[in-house]
C-alpha atoms as a PDB file:
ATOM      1  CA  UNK A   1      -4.833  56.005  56.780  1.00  0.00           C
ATOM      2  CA  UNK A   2      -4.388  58.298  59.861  1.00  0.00           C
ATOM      3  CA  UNK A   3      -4.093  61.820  58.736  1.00  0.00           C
ATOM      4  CA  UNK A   4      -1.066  62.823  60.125  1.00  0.00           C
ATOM      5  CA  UNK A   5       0.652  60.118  58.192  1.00  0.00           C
ATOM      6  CA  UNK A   6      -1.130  61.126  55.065  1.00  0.00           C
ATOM      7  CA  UNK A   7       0.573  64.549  55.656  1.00  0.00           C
ATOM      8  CA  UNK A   8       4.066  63.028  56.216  1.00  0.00           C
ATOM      9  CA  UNK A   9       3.232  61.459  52.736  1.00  0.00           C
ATOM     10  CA  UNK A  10       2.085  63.914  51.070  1.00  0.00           C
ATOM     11  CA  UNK A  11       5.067  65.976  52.658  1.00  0.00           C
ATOM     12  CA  UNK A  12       7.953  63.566  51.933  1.00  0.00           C
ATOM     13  CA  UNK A  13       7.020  63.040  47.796  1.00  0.00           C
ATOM     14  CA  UNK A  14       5.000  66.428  46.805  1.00  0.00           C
ATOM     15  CA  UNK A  15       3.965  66.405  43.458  1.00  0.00           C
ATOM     16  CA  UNK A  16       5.443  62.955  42.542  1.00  0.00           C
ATOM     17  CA  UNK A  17       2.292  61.446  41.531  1.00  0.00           C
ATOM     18  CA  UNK A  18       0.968  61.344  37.764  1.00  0.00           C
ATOM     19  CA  UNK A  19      -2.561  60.027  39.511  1.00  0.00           C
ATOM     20  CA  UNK A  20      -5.048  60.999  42.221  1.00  0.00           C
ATOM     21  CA  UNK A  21      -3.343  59.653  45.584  1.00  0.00           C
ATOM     22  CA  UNK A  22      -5.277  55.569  45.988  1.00  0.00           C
ATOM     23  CA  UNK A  23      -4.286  55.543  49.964  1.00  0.00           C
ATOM     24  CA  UNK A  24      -6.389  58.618  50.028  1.00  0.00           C
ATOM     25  CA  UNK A  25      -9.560  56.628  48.591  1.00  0.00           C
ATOM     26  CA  UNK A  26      -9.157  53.316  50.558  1.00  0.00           C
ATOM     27  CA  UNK A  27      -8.481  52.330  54.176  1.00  0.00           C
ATOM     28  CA  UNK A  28      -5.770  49.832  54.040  1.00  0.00           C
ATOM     29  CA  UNK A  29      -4.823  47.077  52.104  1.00  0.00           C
ATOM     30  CA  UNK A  30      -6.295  44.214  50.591  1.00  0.00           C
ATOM     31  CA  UNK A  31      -5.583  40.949  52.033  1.00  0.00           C
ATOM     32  CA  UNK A  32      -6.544  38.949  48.991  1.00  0.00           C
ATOM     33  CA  UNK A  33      -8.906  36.258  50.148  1.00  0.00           C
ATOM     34  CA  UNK A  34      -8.052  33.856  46.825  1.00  0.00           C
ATOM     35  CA  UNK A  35      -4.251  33.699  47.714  1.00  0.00           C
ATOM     36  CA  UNK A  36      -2.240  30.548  47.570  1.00  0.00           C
ATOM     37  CA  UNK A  37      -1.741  30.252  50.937  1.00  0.00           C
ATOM     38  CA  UNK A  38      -5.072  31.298  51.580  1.00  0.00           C
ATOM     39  CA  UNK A  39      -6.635  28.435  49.292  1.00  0.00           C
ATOM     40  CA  UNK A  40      -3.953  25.986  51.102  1.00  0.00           C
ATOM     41  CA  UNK A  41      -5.557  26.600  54.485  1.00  0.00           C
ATOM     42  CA  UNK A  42      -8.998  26.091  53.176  1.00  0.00           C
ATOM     43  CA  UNK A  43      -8.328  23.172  51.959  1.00  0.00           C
ATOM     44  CA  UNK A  44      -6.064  21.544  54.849  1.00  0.00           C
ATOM     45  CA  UNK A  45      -7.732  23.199  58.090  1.00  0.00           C
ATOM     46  CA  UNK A  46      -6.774  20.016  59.968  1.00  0.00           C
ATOM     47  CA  UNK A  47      -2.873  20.360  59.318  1.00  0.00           C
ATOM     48  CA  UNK A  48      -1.183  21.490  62.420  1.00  0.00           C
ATOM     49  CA  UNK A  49       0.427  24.292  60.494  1.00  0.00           C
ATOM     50  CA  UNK A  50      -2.793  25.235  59.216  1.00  0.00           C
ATOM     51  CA  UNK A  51      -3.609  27.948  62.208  1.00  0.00           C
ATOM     52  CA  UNK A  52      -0.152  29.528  61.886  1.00  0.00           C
ATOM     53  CA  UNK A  53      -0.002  29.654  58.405  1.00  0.00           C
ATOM     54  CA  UNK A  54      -3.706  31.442  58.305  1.00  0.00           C
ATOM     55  CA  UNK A  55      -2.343  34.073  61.425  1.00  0.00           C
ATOM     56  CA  UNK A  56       0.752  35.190  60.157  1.00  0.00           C
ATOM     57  CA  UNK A  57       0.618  34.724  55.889  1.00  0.00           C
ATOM     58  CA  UNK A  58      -3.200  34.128  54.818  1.00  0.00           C
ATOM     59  CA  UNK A  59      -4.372  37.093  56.499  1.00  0.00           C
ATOM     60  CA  UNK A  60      -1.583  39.468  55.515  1.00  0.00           C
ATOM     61  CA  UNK A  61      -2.376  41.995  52.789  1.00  0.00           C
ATOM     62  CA  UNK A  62       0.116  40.945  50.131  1.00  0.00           C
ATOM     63  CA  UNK A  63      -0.511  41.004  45.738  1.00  0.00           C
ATOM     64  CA  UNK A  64      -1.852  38.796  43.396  1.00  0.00           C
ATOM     65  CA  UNK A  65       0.301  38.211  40.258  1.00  0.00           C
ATOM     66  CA  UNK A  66      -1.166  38.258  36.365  1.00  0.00           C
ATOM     67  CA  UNK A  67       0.216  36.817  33.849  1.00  0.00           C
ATOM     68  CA  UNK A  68      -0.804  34.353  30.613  1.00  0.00           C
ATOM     69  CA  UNK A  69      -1.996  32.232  33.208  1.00  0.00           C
ATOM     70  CA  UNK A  70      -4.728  34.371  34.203  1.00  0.00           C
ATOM     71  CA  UNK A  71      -7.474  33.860  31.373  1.00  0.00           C
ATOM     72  CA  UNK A  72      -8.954  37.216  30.453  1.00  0.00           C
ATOM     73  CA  UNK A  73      -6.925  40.041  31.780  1.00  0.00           C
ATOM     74  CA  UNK A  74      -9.170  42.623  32.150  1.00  0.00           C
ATOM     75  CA  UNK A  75     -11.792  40.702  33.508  1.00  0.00           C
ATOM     76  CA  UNK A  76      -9.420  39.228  35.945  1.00  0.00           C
ATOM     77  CA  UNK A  77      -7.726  42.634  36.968  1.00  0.00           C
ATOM     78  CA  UNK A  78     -11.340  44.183  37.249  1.00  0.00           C
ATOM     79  CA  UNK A  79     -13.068  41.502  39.432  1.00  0.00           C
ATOM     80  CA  UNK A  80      -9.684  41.573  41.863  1.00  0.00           C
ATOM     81  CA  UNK A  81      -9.933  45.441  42.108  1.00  0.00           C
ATOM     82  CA  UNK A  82     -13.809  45.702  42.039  1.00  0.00           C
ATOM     83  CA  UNK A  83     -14.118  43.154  45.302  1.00  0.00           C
ATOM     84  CA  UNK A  84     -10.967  45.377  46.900  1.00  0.00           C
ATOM     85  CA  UNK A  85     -12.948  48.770  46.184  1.00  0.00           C
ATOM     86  CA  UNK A  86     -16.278  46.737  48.152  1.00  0.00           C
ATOM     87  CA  UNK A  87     -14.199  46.039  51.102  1.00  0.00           C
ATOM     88  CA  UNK A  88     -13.078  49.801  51.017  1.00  0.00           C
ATOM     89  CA  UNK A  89      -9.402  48.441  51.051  1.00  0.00           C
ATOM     90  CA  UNK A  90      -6.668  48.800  48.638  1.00  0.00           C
ATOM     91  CA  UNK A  91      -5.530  45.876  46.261  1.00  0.00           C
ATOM     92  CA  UNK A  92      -1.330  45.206  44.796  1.00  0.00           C
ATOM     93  CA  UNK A  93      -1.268  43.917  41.590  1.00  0.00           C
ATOM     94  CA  UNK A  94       1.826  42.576  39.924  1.00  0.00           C
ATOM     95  CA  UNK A  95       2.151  42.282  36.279  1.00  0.00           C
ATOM     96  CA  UNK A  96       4.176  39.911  34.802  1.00  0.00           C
ATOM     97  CA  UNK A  97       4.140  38.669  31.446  1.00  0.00           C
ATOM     98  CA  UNK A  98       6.743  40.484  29.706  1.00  0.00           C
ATOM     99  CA  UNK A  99       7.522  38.788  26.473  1.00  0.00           C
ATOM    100  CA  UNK A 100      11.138  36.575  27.051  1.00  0.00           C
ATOM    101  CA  UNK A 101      10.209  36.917  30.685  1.00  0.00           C
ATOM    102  CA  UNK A 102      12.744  35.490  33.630  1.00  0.00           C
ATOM    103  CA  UNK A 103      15.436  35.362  30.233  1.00  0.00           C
ATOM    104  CA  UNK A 104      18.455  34.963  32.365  1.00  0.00           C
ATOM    105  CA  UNK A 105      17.121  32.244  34.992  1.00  0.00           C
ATOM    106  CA  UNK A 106      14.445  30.260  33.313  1.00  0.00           C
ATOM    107  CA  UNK A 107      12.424  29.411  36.039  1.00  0.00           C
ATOM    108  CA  UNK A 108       9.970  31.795  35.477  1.00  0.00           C
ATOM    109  CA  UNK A 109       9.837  31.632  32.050  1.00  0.00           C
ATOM    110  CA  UNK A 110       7.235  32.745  29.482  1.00  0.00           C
ATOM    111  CA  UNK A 111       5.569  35.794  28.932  1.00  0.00           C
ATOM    112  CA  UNK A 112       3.479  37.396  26.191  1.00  0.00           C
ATOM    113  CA  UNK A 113       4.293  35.711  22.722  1.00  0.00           C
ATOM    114  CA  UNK A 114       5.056  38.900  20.692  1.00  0.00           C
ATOM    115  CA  UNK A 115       5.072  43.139  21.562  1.00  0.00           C
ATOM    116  CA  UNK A 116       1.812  43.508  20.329  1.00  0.00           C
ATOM    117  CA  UNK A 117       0.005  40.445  22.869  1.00  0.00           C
ATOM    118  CA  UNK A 118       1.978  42.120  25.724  1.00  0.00           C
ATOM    119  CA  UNK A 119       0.195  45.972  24.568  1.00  0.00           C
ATOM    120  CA  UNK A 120      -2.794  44.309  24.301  1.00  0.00           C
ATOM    121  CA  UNK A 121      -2.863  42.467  27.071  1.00  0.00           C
ATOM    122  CA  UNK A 122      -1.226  45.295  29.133  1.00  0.00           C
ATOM    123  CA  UNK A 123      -3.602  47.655  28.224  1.00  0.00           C
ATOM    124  CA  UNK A 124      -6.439  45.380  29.417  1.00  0.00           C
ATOM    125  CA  UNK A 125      -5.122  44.716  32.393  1.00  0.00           C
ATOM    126  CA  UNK A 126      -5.176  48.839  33.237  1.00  0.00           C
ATOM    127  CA  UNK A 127      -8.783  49.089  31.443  1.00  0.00           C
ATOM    128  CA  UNK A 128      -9.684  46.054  33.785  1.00  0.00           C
ATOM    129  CA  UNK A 129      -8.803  48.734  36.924  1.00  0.00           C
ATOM    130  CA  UNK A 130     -10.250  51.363  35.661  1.00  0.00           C
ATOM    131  CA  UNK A 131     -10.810  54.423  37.764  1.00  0.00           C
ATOM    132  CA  UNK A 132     -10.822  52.147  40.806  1.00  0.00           C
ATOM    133  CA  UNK A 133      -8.006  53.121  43.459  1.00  0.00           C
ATOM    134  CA  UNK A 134      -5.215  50.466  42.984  1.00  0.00           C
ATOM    135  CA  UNK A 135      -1.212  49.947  43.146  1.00  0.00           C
ATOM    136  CA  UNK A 136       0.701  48.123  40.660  1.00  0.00           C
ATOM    137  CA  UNK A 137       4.251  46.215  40.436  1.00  0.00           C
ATOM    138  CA  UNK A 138       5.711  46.188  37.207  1.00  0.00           C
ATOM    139  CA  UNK A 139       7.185  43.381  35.761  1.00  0.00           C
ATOM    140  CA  UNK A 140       9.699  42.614  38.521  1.00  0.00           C
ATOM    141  CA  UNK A 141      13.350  41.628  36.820  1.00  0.00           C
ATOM    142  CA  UNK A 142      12.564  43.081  33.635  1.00  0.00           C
ATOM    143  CA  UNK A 143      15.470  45.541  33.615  1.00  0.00           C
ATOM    144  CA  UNK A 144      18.104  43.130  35.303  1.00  0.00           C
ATOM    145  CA  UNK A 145      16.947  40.642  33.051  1.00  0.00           C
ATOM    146  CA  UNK A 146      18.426  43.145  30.307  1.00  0.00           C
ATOM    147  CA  UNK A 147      21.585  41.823  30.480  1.00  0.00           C
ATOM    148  CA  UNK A 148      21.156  38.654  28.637  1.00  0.00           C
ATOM    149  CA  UNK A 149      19.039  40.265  25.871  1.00  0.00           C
ATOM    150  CA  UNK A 150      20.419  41.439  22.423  1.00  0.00           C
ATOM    151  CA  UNK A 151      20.158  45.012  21.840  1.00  0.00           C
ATOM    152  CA  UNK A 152      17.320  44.579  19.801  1.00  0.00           C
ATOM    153  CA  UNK A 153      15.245  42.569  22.619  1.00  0.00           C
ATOM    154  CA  UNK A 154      16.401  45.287  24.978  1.00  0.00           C
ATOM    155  CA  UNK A 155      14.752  48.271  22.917  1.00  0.00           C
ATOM    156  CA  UNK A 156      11.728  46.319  22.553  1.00  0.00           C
ATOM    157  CA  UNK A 157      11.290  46.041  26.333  1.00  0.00           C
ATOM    158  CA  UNK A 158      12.026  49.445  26.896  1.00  0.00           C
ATOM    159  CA  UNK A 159       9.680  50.283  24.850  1.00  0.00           C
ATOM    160  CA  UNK A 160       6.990  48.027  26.022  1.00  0.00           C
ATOM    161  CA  UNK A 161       7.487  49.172  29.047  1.00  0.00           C
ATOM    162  CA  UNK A 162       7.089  52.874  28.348  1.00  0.00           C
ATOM    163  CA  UNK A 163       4.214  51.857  26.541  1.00  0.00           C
ATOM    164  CA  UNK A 164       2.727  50.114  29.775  1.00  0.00           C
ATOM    165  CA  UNK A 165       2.960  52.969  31.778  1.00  0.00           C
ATOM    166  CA  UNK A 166       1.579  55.082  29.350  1.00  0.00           C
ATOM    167  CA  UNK A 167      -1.252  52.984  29.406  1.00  0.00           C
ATOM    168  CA  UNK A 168      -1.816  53.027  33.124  1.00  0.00           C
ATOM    169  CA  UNK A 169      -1.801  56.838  33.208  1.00  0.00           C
ATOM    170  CA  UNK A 170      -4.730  56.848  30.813  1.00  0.00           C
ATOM    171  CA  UNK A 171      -6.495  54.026  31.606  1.00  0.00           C
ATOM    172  CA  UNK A 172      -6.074  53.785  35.385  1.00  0.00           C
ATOM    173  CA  UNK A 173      -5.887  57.338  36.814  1.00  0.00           C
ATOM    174  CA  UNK A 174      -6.030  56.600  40.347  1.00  0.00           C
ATOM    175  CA  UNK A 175      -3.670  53.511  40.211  1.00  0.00           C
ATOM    176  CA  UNK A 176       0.301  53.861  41.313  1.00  0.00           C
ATOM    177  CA  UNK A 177       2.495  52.140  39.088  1.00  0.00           C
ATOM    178  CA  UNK A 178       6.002  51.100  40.701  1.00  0.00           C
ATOM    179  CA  UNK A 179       8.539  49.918  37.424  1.00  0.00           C
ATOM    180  CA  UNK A 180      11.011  46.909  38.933  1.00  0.00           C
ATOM    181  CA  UNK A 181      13.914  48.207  39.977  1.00  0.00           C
ATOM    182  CA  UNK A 182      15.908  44.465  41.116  1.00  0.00           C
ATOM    183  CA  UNK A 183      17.651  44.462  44.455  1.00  0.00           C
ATOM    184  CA  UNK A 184      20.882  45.599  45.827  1.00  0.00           C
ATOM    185  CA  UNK A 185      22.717  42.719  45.594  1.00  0.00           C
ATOM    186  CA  UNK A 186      22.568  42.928  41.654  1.00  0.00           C
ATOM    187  CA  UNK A 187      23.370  46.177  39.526  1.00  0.00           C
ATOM    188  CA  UNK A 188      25.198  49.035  40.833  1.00  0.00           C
ATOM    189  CA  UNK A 189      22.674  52.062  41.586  1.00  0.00           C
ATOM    190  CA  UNK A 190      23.893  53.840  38.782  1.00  0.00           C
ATOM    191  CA  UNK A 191      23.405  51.570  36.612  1.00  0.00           C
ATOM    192  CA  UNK A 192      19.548  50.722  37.710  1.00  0.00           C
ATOM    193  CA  UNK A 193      19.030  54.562  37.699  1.00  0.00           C
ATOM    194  CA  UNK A 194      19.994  54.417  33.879  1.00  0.00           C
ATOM    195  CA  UNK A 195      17.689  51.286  32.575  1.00  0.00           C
ATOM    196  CA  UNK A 196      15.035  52.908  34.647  1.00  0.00           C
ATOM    197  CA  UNK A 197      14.959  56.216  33.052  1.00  0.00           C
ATOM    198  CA  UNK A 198      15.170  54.424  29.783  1.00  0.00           C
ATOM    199  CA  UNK A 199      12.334  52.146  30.604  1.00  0.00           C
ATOM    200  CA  UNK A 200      10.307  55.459  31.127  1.00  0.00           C
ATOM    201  CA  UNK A 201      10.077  55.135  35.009  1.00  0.00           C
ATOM    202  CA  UNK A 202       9.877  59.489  34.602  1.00  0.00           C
ATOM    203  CA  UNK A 203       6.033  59.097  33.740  1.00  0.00           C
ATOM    204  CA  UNK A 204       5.565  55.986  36.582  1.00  0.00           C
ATOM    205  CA  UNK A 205       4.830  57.475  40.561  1.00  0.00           C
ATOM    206  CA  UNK A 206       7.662  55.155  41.382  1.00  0.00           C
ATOM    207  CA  UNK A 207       9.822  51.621  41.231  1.00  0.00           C
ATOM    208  CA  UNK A 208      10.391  48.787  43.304  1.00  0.00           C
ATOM    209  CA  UNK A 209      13.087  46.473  45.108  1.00  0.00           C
ATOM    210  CA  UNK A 210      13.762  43.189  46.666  1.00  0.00           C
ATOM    211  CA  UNK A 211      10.317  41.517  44.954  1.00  0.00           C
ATOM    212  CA  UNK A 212      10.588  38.102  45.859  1.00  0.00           C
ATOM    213  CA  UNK A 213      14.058  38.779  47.405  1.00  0.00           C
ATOM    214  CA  UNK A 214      15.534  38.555  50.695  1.00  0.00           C
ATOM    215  CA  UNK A 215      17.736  41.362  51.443  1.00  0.00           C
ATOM    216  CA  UNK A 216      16.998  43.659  54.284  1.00  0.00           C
ATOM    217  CA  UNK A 217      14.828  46.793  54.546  1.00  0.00           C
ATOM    218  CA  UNK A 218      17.959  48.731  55.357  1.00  0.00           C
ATOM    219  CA  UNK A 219      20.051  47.805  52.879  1.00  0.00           C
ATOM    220  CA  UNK A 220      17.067  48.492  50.344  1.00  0.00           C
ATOM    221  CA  UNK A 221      16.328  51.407  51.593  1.00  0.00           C
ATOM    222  CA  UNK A 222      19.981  52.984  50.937  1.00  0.00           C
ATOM    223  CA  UNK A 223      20.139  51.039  47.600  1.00  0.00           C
ATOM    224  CA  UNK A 224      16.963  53.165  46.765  1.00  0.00           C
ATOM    225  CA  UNK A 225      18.434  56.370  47.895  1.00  0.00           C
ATOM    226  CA  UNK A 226      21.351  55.916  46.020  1.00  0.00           C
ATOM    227  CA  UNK A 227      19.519  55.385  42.558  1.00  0.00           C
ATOM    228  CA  UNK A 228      17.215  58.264  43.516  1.00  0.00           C
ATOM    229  CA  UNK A 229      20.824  60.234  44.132  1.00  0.00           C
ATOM    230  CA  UNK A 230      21.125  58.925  40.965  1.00  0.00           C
ATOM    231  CA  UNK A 231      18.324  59.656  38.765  1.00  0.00           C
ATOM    232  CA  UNK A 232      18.691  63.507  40.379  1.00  0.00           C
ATOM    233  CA  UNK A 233      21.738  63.970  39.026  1.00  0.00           C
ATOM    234  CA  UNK A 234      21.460  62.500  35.532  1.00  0.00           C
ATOM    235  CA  UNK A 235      17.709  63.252  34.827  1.00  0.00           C
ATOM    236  CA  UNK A 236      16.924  66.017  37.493  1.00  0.00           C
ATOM    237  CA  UNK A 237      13.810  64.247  39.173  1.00  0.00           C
ATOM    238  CA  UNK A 238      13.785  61.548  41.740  1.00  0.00           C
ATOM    239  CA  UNK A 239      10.607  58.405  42.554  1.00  0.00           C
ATOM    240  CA  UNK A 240       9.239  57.112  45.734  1.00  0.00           C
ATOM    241  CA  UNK A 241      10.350  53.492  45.662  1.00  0.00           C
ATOM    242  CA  UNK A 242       8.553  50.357  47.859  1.00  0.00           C
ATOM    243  CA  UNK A 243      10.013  47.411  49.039  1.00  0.00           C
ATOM    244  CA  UNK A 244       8.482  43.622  49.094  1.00  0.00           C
ATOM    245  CA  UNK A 245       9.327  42.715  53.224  1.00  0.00           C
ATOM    246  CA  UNK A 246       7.687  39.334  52.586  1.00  0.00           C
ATOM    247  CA  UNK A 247      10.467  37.007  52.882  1.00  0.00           C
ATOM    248  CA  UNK A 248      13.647  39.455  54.086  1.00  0.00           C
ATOM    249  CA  UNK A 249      13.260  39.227  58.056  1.00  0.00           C
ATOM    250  CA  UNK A 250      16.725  37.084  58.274  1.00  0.00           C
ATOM    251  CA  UNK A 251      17.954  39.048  55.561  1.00  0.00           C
ATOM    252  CA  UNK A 252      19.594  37.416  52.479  1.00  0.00           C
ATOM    253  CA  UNK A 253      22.211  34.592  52.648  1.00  0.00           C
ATOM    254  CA  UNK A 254      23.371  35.147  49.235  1.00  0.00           C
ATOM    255  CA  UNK A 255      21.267  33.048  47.860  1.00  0.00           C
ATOM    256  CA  UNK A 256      17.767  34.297  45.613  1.00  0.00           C
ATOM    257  CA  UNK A 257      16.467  30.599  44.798  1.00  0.00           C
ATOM    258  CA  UNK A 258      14.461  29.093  47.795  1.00  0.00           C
ATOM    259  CA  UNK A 259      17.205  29.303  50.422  1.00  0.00           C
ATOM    260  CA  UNK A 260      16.833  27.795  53.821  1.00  0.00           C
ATOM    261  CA  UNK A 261      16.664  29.576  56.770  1.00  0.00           C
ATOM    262  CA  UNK A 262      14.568  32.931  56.124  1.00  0.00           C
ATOM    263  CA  UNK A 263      11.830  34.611  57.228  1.00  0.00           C
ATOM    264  CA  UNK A 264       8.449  36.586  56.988  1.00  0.00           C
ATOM    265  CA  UNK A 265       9.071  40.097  57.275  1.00  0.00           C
ATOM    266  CA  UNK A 266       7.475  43.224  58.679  1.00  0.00           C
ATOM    267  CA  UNK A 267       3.643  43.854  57.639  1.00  0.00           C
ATOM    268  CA  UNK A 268       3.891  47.349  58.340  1.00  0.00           C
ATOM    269  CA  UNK A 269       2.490  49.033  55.452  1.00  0.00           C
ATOM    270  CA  UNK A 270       4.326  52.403  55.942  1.00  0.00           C
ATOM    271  CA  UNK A 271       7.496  53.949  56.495  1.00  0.00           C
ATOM    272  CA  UNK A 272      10.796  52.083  57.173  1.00  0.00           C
ATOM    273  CA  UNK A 273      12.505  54.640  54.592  1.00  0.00           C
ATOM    274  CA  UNK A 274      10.701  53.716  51.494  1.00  0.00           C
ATOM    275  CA  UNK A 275       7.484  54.963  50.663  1.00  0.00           C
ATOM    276  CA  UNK A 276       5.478  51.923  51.719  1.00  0.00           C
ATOM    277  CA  UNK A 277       6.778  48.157  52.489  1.00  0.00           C
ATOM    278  CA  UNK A 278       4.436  45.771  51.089  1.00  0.00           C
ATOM    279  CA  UNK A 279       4.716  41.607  50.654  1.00  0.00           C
ATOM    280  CA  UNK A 280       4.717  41.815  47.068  1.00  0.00           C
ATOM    281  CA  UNK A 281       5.935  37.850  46.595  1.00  0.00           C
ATOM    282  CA  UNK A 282       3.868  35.441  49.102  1.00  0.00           C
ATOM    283  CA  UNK A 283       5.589  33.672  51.690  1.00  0.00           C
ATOM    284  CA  UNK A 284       5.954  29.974  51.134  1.00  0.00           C
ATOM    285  CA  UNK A 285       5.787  30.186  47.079  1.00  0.00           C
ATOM    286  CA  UNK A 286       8.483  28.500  45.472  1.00  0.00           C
ATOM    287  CA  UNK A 287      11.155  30.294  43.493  1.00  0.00           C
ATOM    288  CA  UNK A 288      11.346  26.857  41.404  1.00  0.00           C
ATOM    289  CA  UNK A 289      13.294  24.170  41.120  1.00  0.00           C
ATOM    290  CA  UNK A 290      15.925  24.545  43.564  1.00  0.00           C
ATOM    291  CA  UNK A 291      16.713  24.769  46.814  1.00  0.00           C
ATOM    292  CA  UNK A 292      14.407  24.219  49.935  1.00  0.00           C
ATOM    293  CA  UNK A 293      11.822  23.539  46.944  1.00  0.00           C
ATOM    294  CA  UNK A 294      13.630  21.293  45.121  1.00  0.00           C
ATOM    295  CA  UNK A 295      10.712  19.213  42.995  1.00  0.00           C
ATOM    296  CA  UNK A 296       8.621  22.253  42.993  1.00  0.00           C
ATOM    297  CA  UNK A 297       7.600  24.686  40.360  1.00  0.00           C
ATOM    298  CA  UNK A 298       7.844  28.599  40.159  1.00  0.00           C
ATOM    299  CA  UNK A 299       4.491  30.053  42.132  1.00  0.00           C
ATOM    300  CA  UNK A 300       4.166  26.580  43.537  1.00  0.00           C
ATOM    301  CA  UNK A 301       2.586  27.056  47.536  1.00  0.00           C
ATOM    302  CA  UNK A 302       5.192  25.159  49.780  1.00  0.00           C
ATOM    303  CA  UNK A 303       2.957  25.062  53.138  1.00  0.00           C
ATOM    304  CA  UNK A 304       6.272  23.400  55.082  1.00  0.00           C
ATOM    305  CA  UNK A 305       8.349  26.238  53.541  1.00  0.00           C
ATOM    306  CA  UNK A 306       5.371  28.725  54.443  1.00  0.00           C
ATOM    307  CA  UNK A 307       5.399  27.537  58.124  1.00  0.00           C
ATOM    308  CA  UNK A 308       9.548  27.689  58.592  1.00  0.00           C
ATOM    309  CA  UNK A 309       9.268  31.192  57.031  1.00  0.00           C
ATOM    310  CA  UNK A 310       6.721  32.236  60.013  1.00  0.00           C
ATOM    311  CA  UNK A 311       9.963  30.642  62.553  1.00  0.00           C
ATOM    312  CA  UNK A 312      13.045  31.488  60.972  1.00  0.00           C
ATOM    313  CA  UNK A 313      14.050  27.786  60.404  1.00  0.00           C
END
């Protein structure tokens, strides 16, 4: 990172970090060379989208996402960050395996069987990290989600997700940990200021919006302002907050399931208002089934979907 934007940083969000700084101990992001769309091109170099699809997604530093699917957790997280830390480069992780995860939509659904799998596995996944330099999403939806929970399911998350961070902070020193904050388009700012203070976002460096959304960088960016306005008056502290660009360069049409007609977004790592803009959800992954990827399942790589995205169409 050039040092005079390491200043600006470091000037813009003094003191906000619980770890050592991980942009300070890598030089860029990871572009993780086992992605979907990655592993798409390999296998279909002759496709005529192939070449676009490898320019303008494959070769964009974007996160890999853990969840029961990924065997053992720390050995997963740890090979993921250990290859990042050889290229000198800094890996996005996204956890997601919140027990009664995706609740309200279902197409996601899953998640750790009970509280205790989810500590266990949660705290694996930071031991996997280590003290490698590393940022990490968590659990995107898990406080929108909230609102189809009984109270009793809602203190349990809460608490697991305390617990998580927790976990990170002494397990993973030089890792940033951003708690899910939604999208503007779904709770009121006051209200996602509340879940996240409840949620324990105070002992997290930040949270963050639009994962695997559409809606523009602007409109994130004041949505994440206003809960910070938020937060500052209820709680007296405020969080850097990141937004996933990945699929919000036409902005949002309303729709959050696989909607026709959007686009890549920027792959500028820094700035735009938010402490960093990162492609948190890859472009071309299907939401589920509905949509533009009607037949398809949740994480499913769309490669006609993938190549529209790079368009606009």
């Amino acid at each position: 990172m050039a040092p005079a934007l390491t200043a600006l940083l470091v000037a813009v969000h003094p003191g906000t970090a619980h770890a050592a700084d991980p942009t300070l101990m890598t030089n860029g992001f990871y572009a993780d060379p086992g992605s979907s769309a990655q592993q798409w091109v390999n296998a279909n170099r002759g496709d005529g989208r192939a070449p676009a699809i490898q320019a303008s997604i494959a070769n964009v530093p974007m996160a890999r996402w853990f969840g029961n699917w990924s065997g053992a957790i720390g050995t997963a997280t740890g090979a993921y960050t250990g290859a990042a830390a050889t290229s000198g480069k800094l890996p996005v992780l996204v956890a997601y395996n919140i027990p009664d995860r995706d609740i309200c939509a279902g197409h996601s659904g899953g998640g750790a069987g009970s509280a205790a799998e989810y500590r266990a596995w949660i705290s694996d996944f930071a031991g996997g990290i280590g003290n490698r330099p590393a940022v990490v999403v968590l659990e995107p939806d898990s406080l929108g989600h909230e609102s189809c929970m009984t109270p009793a399911q809602v203190a349990e998350r809460n608490a697991l997700l305390s617990d998580a961070i927790a976990r990170f902070n002494a397990k993973a020193p030089n890792t940033w940990v951003y708690l899910d904050a939604g999208n503007p388009a779904w709770l009121s700012a006051d209200t996602m200021a509340r879940l996240l203070a409840t949620a324990g976002v105070g002992g997290a460096h930040g949270f963050s919006l639009n994962v695997s959304n559409y809606t523009t960088t602007a409109e994130n960016v004041a949505y994440g302002n206003a809960v910070n306005a938020a937060l500052r008056s209820t709680k007296g502290f405020t969080k850097p907050f990141v937004v996933d660009t990945s699929r919000n360069g036409n902005g949002s049409n309303g729709a959050w399931c696989n909607p026709a007609g959007r686009r890549i977004g920027t792959t500028t790592q820094w700035g735009g208002g938010a402490e960093m803009l990162l492609w948190i959800k890859v472009p071309g992954e299907s939401d589920g089934n509905c949509g533009v990827g009607a037949g398809s399942t949740a994480g499913q790589f769309l490669p006609e979907v993938a190549y529209k995205m790079i368009y606009g169409y």
